[in-house]
C-alpha atoms as a PDB file:
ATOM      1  CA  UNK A   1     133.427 113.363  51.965  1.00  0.00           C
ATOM      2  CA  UNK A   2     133.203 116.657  54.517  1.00  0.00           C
ATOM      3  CA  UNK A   3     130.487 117.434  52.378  1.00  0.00           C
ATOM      4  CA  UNK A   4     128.460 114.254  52.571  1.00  0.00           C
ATOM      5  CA  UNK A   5     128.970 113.877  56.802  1.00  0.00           C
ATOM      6  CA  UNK A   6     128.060 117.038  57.475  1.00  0.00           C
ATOM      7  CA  UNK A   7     124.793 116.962  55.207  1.00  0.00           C
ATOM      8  CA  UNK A   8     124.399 113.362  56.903  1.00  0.00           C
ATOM      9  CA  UNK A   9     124.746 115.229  60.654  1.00  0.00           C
ATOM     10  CA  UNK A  10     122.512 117.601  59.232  1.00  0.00           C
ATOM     11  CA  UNK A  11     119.543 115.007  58.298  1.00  0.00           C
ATOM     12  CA  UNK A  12     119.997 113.285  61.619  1.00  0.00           C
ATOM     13  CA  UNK A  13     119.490 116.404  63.458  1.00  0.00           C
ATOM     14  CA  UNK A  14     116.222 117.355  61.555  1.00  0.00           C
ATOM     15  CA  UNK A  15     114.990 113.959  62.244  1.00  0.00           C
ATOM     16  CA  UNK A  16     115.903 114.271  65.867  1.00  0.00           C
ATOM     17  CA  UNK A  17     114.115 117.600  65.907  1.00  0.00           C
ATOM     18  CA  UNK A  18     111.119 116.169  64.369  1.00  0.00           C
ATOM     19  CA  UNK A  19     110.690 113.421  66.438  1.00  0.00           C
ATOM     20  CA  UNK A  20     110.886 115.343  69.439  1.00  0.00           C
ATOM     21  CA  UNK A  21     108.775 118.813  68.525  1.00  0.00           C
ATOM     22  CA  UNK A  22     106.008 115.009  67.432  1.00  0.00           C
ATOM     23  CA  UNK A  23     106.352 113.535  71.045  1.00  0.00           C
ATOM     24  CA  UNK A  24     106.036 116.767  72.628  1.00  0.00           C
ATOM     25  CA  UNK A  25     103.301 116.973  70.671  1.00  0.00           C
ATOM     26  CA  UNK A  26     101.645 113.710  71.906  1.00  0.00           C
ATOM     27  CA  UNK A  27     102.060 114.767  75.143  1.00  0.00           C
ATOM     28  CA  UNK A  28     100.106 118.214  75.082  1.00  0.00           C
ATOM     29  CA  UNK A  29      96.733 118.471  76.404  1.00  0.00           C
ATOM     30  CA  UNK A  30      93.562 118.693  73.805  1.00  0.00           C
ATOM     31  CA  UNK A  31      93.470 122.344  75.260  1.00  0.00           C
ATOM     32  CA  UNK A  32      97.132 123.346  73.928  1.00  0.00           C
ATOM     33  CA  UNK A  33      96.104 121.485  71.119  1.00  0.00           C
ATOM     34  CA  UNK A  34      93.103 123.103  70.140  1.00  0.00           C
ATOM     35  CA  UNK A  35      94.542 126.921  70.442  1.00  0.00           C
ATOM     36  CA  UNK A  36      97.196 125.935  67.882  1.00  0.00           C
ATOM     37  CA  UNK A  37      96.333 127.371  64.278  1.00  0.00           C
ATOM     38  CA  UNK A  38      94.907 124.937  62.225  1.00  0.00           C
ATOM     39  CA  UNK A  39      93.194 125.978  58.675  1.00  0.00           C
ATOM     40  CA  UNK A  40      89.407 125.111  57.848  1.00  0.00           C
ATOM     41  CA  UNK A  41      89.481 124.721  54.367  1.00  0.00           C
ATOM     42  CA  UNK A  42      88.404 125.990  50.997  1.00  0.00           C
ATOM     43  CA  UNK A  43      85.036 125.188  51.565  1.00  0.00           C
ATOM     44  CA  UNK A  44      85.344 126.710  55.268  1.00  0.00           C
ATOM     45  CA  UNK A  45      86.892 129.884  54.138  1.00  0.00           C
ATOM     46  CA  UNK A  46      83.868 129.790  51.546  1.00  0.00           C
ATOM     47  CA  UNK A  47      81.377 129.608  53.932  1.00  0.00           C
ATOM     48  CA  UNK A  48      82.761 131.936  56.766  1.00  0.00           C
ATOM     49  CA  UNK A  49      82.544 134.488  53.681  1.00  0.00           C
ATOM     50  CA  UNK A  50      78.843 133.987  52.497  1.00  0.00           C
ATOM     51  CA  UNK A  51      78.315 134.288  56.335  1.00  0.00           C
ATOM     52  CA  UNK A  52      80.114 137.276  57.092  1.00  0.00           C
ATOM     53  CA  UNK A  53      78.384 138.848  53.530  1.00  0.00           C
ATOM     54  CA  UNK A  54      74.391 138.241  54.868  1.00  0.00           C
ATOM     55  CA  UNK A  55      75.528 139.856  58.321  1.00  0.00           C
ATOM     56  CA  UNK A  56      77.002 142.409  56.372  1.00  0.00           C
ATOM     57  CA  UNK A  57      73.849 142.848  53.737  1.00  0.00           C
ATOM     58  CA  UNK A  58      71.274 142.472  56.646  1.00  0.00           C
ATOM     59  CA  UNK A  59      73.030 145.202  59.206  1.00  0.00           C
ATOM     60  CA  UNK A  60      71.635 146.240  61.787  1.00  0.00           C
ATOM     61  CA  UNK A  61      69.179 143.095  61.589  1.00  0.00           C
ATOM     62  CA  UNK A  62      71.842 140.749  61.805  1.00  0.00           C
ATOM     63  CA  UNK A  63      73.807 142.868  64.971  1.00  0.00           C
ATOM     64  CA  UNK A  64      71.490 141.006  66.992  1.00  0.00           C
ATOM     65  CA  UNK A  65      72.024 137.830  66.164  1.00  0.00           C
ATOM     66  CA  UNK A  66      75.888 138.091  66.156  1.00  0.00           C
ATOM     67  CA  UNK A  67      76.509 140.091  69.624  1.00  0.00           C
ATOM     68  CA  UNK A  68      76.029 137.308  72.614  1.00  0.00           C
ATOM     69  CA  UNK A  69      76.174 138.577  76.211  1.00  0.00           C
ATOM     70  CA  UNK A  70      78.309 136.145  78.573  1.00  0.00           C
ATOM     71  CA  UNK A  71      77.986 136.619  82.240  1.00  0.00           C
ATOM     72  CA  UNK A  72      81.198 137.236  84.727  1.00  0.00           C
ATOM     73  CA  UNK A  73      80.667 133.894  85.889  1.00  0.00           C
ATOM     74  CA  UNK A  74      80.388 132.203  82.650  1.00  0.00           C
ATOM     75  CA  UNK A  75      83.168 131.447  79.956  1.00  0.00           C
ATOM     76  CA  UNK A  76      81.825 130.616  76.161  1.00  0.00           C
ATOM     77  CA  UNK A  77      83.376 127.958  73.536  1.00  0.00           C
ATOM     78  CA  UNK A  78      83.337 128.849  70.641  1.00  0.00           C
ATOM     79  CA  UNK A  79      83.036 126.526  67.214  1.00  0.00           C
ATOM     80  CA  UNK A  80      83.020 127.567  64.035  1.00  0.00           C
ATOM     81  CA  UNK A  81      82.512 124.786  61.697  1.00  0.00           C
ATOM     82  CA  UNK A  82      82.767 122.040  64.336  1.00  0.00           C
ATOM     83  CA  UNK A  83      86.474 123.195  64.988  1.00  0.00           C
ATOM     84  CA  UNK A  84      87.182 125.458  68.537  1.00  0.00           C
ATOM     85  CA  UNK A  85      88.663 128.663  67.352  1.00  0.00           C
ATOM     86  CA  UNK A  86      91.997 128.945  68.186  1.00  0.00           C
ATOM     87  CA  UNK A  87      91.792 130.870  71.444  1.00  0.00           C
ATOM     88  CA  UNK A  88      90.783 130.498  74.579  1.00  0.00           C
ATOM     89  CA  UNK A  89      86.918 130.714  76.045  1.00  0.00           C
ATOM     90  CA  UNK A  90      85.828 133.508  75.378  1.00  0.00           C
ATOM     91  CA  UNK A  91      83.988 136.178  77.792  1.00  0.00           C
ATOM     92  CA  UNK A  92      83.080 137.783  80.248  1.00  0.00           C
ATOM     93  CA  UNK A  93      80.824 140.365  78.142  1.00  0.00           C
ATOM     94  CA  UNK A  94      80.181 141.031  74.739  1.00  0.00           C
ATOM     95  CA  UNK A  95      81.533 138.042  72.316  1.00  0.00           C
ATOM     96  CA  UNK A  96      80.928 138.697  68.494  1.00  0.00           C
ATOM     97  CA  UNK A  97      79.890 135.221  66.708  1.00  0.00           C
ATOM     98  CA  UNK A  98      79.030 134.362  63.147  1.00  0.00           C
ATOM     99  CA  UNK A  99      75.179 133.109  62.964  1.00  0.00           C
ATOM    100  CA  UNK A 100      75.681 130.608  60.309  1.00  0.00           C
ATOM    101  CA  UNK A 101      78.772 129.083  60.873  1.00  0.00           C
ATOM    102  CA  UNK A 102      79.616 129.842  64.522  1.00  0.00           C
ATOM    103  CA  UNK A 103      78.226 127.883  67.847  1.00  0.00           C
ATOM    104  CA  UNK A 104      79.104 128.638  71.262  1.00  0.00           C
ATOM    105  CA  UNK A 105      78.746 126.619  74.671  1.00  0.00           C
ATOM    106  CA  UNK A 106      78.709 128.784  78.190  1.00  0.00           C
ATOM    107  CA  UNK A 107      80.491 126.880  81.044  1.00  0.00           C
ATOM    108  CA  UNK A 108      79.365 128.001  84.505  1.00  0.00           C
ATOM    109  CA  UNK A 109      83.082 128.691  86.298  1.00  0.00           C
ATOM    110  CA  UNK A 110      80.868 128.827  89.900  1.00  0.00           C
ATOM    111  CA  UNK A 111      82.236 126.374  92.731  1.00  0.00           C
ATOM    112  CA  UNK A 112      79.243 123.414  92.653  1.00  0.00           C
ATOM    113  CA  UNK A 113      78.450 121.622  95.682  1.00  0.00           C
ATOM    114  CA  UNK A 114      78.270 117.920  94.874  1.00  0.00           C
ATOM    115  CA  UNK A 115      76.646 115.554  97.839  1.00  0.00           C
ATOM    116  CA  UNK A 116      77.439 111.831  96.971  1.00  0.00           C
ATOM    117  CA  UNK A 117      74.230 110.174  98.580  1.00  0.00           C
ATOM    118  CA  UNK A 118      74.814 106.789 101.547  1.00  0.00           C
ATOM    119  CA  UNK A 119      77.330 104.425 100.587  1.00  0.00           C
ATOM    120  CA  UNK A 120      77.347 100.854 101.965  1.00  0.00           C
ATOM    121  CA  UNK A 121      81.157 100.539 102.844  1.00  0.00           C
ATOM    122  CA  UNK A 122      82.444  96.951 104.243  1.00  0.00           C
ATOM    123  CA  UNK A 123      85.544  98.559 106.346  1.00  0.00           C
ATOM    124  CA  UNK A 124      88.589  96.431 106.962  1.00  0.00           C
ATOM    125  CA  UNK A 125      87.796  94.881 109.885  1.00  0.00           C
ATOM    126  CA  UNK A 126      84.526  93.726 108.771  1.00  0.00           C
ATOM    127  CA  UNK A 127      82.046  96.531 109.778  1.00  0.00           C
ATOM    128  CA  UNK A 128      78.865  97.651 107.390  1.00  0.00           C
ATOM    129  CA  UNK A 129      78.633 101.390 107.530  1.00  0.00           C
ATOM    130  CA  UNK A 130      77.220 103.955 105.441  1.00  0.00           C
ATOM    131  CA  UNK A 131      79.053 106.995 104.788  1.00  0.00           C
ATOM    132  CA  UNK A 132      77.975 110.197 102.728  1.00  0.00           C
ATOM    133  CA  UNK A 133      79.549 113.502 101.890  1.00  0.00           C
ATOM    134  CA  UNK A 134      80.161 116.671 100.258  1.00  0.00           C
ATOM    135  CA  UNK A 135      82.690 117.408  97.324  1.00  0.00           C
ATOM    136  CA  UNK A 136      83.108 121.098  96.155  1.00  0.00           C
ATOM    137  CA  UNK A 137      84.424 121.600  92.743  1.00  0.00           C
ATOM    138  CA  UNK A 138      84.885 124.297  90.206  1.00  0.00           C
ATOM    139  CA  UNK A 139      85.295 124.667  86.851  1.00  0.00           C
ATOM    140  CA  UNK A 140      89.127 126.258  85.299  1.00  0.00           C
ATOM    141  CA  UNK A 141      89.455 125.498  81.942  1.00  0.00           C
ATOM    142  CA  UNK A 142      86.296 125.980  80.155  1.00  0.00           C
ATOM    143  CA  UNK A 143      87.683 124.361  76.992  1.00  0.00           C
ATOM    144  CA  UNK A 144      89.139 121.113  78.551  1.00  0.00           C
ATOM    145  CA  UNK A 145      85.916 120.459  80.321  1.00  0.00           C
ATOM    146  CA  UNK A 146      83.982 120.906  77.279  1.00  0.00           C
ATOM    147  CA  UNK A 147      86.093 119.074  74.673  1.00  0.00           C
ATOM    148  CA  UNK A 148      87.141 115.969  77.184  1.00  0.00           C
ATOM    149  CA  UNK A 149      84.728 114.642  78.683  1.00  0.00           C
ATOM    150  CA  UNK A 150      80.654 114.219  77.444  1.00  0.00           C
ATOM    151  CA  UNK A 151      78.783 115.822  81.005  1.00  0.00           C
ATOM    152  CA  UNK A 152      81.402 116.733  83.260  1.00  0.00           C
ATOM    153  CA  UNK A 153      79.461 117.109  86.558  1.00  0.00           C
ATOM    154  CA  UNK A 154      78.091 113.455  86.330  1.00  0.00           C
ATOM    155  CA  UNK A 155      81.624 112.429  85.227  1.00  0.00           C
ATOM    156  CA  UNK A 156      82.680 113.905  88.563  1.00  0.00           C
ATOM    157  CA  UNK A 157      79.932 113.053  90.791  1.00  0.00           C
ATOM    158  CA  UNK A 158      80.257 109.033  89.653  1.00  0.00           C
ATOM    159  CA  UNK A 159      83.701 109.550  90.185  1.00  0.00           C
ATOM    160  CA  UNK A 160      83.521 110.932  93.617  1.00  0.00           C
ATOM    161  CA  UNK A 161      81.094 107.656  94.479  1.00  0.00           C
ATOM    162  CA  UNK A 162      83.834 105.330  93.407  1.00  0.00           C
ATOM    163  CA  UNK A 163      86.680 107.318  95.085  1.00  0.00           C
ATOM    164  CA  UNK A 164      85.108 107.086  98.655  1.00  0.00           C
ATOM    165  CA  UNK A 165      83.900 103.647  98.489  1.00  0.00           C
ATOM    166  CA  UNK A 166      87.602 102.258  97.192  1.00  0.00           C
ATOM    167  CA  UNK A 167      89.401 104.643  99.999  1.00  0.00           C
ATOM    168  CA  UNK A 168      86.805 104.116 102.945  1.00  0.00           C
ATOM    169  CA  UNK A 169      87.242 100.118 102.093  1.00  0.00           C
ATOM    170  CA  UNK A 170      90.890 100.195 103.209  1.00  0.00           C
ATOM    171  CA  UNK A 171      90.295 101.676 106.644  1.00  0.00           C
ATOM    172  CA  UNK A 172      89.203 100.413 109.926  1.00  0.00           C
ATOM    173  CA  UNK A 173      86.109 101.583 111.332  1.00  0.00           C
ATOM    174  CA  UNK A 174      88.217 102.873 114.274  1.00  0.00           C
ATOM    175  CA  UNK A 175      90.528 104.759 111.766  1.00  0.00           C
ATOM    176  CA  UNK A 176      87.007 106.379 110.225  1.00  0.00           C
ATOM    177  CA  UNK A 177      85.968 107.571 113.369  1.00  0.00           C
ATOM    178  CA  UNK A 178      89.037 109.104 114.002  1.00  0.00           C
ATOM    179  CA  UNK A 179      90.698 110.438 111.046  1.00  0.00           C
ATOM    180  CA  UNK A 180      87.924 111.900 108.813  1.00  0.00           C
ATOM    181  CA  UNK A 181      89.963 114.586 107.993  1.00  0.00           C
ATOM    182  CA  UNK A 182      93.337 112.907 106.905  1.00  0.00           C
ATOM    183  CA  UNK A 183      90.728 110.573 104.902  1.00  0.00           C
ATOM    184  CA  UNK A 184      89.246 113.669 103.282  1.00  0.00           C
ATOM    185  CA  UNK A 185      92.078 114.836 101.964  1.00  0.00           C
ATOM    186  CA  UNK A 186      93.806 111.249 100.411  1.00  0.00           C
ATOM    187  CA  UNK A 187      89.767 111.627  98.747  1.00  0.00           C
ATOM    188  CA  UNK A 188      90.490 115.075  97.494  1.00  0.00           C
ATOM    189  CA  UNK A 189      94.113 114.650  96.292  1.00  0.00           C
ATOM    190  CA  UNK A 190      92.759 111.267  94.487  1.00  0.00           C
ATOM    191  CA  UNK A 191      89.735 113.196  92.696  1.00  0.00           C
ATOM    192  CA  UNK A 192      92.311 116.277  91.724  1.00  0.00           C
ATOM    193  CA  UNK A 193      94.728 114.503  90.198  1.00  0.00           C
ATOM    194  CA  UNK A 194      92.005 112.776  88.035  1.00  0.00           C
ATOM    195  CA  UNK A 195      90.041 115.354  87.293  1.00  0.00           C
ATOM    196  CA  UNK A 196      92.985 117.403  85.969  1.00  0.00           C
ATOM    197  CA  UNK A 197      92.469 116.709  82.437  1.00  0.00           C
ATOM    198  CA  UNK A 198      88.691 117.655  82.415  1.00  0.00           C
ATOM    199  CA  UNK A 199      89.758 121.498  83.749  1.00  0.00           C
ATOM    200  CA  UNK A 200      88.232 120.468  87.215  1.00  0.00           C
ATOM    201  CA  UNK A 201      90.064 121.386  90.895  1.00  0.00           C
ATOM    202  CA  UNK A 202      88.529 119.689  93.630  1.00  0.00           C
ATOM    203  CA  UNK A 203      88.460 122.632  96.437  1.00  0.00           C
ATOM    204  CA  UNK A 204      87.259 120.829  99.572  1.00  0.00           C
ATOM    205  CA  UNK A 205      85.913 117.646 100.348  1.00  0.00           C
ATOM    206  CA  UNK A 206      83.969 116.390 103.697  1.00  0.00           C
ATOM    207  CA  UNK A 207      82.726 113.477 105.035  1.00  0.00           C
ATOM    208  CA  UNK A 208      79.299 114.273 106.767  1.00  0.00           C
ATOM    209  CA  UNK A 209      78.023 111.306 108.607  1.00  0.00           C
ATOM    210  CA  UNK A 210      79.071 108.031 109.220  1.00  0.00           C
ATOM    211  CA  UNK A 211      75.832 105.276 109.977  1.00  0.00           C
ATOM    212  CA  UNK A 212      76.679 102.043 112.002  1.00  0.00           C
ATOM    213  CA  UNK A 213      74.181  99.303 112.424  1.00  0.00           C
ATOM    214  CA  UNK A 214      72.409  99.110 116.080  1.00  0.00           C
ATOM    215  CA  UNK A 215      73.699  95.753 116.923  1.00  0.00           C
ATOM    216  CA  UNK A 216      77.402  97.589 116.915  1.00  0.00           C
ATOM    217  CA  UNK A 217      75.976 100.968 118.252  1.00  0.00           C
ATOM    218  CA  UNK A 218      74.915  98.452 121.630  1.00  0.00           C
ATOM    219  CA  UNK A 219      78.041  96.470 121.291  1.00  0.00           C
ATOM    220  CA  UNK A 220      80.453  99.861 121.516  1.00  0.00           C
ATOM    221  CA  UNK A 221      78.180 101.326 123.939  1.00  0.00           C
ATOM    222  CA  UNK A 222      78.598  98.373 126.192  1.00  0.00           C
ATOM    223  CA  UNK A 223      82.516  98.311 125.930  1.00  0.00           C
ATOM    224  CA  UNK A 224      82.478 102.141 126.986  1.00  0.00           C
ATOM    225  CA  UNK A 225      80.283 101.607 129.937  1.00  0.00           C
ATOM    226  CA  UNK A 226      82.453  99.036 130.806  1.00  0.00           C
ATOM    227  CA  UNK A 227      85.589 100.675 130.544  1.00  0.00           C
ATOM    228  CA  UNK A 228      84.110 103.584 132.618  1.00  0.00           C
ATOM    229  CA  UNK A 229      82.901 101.176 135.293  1.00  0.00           C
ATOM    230  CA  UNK A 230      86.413  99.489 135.611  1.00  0.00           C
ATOM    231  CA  UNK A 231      88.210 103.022 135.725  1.00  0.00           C
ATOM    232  CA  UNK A 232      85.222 103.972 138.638  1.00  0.00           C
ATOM    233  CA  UNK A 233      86.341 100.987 140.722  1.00  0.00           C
ATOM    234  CA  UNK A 234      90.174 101.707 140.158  1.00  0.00           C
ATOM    235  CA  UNK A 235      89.339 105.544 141.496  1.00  0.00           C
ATOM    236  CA  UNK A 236      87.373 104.357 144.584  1.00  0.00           C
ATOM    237  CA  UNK A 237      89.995 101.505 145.475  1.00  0.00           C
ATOM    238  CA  UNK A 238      92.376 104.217 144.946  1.00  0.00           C
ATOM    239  CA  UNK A 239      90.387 106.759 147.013  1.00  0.00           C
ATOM    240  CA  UNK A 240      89.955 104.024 150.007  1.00  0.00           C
ATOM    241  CA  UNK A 241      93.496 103.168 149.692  1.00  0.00           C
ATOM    242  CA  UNK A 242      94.300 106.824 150.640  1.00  0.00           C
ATOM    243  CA  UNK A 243      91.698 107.056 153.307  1.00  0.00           C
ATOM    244  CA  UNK A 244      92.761 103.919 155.201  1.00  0.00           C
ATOM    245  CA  UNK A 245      96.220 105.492 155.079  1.00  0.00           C
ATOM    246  CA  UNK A 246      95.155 108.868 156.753  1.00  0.00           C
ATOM    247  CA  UNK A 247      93.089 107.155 159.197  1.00  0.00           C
ATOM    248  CA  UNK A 248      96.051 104.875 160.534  1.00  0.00           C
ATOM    249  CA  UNK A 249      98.002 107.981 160.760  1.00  0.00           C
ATOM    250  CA  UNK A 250      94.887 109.440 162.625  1.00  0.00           C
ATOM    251  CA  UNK A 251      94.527 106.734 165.237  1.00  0.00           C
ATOM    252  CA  UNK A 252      98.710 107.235 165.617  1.00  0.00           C
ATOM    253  CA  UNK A 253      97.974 110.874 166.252  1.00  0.00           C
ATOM    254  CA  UNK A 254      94.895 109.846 168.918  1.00  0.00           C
ATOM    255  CA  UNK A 255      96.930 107.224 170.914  1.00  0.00           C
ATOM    256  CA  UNK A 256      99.674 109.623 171.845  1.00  0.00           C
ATOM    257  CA  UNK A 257      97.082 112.004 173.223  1.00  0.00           C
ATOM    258  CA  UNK A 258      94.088 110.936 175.291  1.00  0.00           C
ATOM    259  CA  UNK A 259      92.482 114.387 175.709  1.00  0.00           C
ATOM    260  CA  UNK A 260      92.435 114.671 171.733  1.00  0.00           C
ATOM    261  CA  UNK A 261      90.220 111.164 171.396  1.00  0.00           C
ATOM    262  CA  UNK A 262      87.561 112.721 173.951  1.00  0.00           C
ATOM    263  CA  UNK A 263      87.393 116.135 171.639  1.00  0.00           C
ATOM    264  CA  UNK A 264      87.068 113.982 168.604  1.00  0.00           C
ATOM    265  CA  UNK A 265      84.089 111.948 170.151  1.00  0.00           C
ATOM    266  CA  UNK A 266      82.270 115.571 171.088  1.00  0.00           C
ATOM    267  CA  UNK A 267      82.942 116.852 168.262  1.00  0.00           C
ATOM    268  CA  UNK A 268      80.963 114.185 166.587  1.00  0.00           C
ATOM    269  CA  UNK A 269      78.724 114.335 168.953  1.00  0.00           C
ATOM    270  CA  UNK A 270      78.330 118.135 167.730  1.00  0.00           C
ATOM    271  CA  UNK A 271      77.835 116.780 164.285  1.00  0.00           C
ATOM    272  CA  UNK A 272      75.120 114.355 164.808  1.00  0.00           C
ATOM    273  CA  UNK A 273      73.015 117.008 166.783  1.00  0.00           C
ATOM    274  CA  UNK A 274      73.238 119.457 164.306  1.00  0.00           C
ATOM    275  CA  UNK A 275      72.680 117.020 161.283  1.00  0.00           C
ATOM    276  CA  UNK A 276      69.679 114.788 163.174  1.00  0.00           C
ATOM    277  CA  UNK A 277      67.524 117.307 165.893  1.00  0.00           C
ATOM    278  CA  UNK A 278      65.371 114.166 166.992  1.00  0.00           C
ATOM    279  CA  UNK A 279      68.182 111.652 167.265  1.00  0.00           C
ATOM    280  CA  UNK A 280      69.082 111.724 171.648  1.00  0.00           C
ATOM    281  CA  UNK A 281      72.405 111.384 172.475  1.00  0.00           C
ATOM    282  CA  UNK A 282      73.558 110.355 175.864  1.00  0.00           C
ATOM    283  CA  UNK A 283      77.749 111.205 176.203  1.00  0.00           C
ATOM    284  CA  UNK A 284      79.625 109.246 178.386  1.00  0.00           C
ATOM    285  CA  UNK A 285      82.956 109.727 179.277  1.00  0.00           C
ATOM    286  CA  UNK A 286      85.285 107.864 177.496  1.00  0.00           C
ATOM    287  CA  UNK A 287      87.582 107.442 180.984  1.00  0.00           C
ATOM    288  CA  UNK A 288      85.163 105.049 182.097  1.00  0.00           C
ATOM    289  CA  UNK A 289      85.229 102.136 179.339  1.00  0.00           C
ATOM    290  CA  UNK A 290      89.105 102.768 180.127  1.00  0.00           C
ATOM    291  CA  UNK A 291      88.362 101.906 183.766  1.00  0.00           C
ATOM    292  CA  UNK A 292      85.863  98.936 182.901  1.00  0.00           C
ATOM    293  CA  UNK A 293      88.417  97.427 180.509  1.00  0.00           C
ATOM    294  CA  UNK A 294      91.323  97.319 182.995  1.00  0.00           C
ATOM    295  CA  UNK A 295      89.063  95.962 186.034  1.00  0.00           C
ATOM    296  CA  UNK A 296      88.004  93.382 183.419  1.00  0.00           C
ATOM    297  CA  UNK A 297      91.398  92.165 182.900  1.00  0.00           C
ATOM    298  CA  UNK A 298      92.475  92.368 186.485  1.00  0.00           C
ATOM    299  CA  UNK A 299      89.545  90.304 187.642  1.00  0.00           C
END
């Protein structure tokens, strides 16, 4: 009975262990996938060994269709009978291939500059614009982006289209004015996180221009002018509010001291001649309205 429970914990375990190394297996990436060791055949071996034999029978012929140059830029794939070899991309320099059973793919590792053309974006609020920009990608797994996706740049560049339209579509137009850089990068975590799996990282993207129609360049244009207008007439209210208060204080000042009223009225007499030469001034003293307005009220 021992016997038969342990040999029972024993099968349970090995199927436990199998179904788990098989999920962690469904959840690797075709690029883990691809590097593990898997065989080609009889027939494969068979050919890989009539290959190897004519490069071997037509040396040094043959050296120069087996030795491929790969730039530092550039990563090759390799396939050798439809399968990728069980490494990873291969270069920079000299790579040594098999003519008749060996292909190879070079994958340009370069940042590319990607401008997504005018797109007509209906904002939240109801606004037409037309917004374009700039999306700068590279290239880090040379294998994923070959063996997951058909062309990856026009995968990428259809899906940075759809990205900004769907983003730009749940913003105001005030918010697009305002926050193009917080919008850039919800755009560029959005196209990272997608393009993941076809060995792209999104490095930088930026929203160049955004177009709005005439009708709502006038209308802003006439809500700023009238918001500067309104703030004008506050300041000059403001400004005469302040002056009437000085010159109260002023004629306070003037009534307490006679003599100071008659240098204020030369002194702006002073003023006038220096500002106008042709205007004639005739100064009288200011005593003598005193002495007409008290003769008038005695009388």
């Amino acid at each position: 009975m021992g016997r038969a429970k342990r040999s029972e914990r024993a099968t349970q375990s090995t199927w436990v262990c199998i179904l788990t190394s098989t999920d962690s297996e469904s959840h690797l990436s075709v690029e883990e996938l691809v590097h593990q060791r898997e065989g080609i055949g009889v027939c494969g071996w068979i050919l890989v060994s009539i290959s190897f034999l004519l490069v071997v029978i037509t040396f040094p012929f043959s050296i120069w269709a087996c030795i491929k140059v790969v730039r530092e830029y550039e990563r090759a794939v390799v396939f050798r009978l439809g399968r990728i070899l069980p490494k990873k991309s291969k270069g920079p320099g000299l790579i040594l291939i098999l003519p008749c059973t060996d292909t190879f793919i070079r994958v340009d590792l370069r940042t590319v500059t990607c401008t997504i053309p005018p797109q007509e974006i209906l904002t939240k609020d109801a606004v037409t614009t037309q917004v374009d920009g700039v999306v700068y990608y590279r290239i880090h797994s040379a294998v994923s982006a070959v063996a997951n996706v058909t062309d990856v740049h026009s995968a990428t560049f259809l899906l940075a289209q759809t990205t900004l339209r769907n983003v730009l579509g749940t913003r105001s137009l005030a918010q697009l004015l305002a926050g193009r850089e917080e919008i850039a990068h919800g755009i560029q975590d959005i196209l990272d996180s997608a393009t993941e799996q076809w060995g792209i990282k999104v490095a930088r993207v930026e929203i160049k221009d955004i177009r709005i129609p005439v009708a709502m360049q006038r209308t802003m244009a006439a809500e700023a002018e009238a918001a500067q207008e309104a703030k004008a007439k506050v300041v000059a209210a403001e400004g005469e509010r302040n002056a009437s208060k000085a010159l109260k204080q002023a004629s306070v000042v003037l009534a307490d001291s006679t003599a100071g009223l008659q240098l204020r009225y030369l002194q702006t007499l002073t003023t006038l001649a220096a500002e106008n030469n042709s205007t004639i001034v005739f100064p009288l003293p200011i005593n003598m309205f005193e002495n007409l307005g008290q003769k008038n009220r005695g009388g």
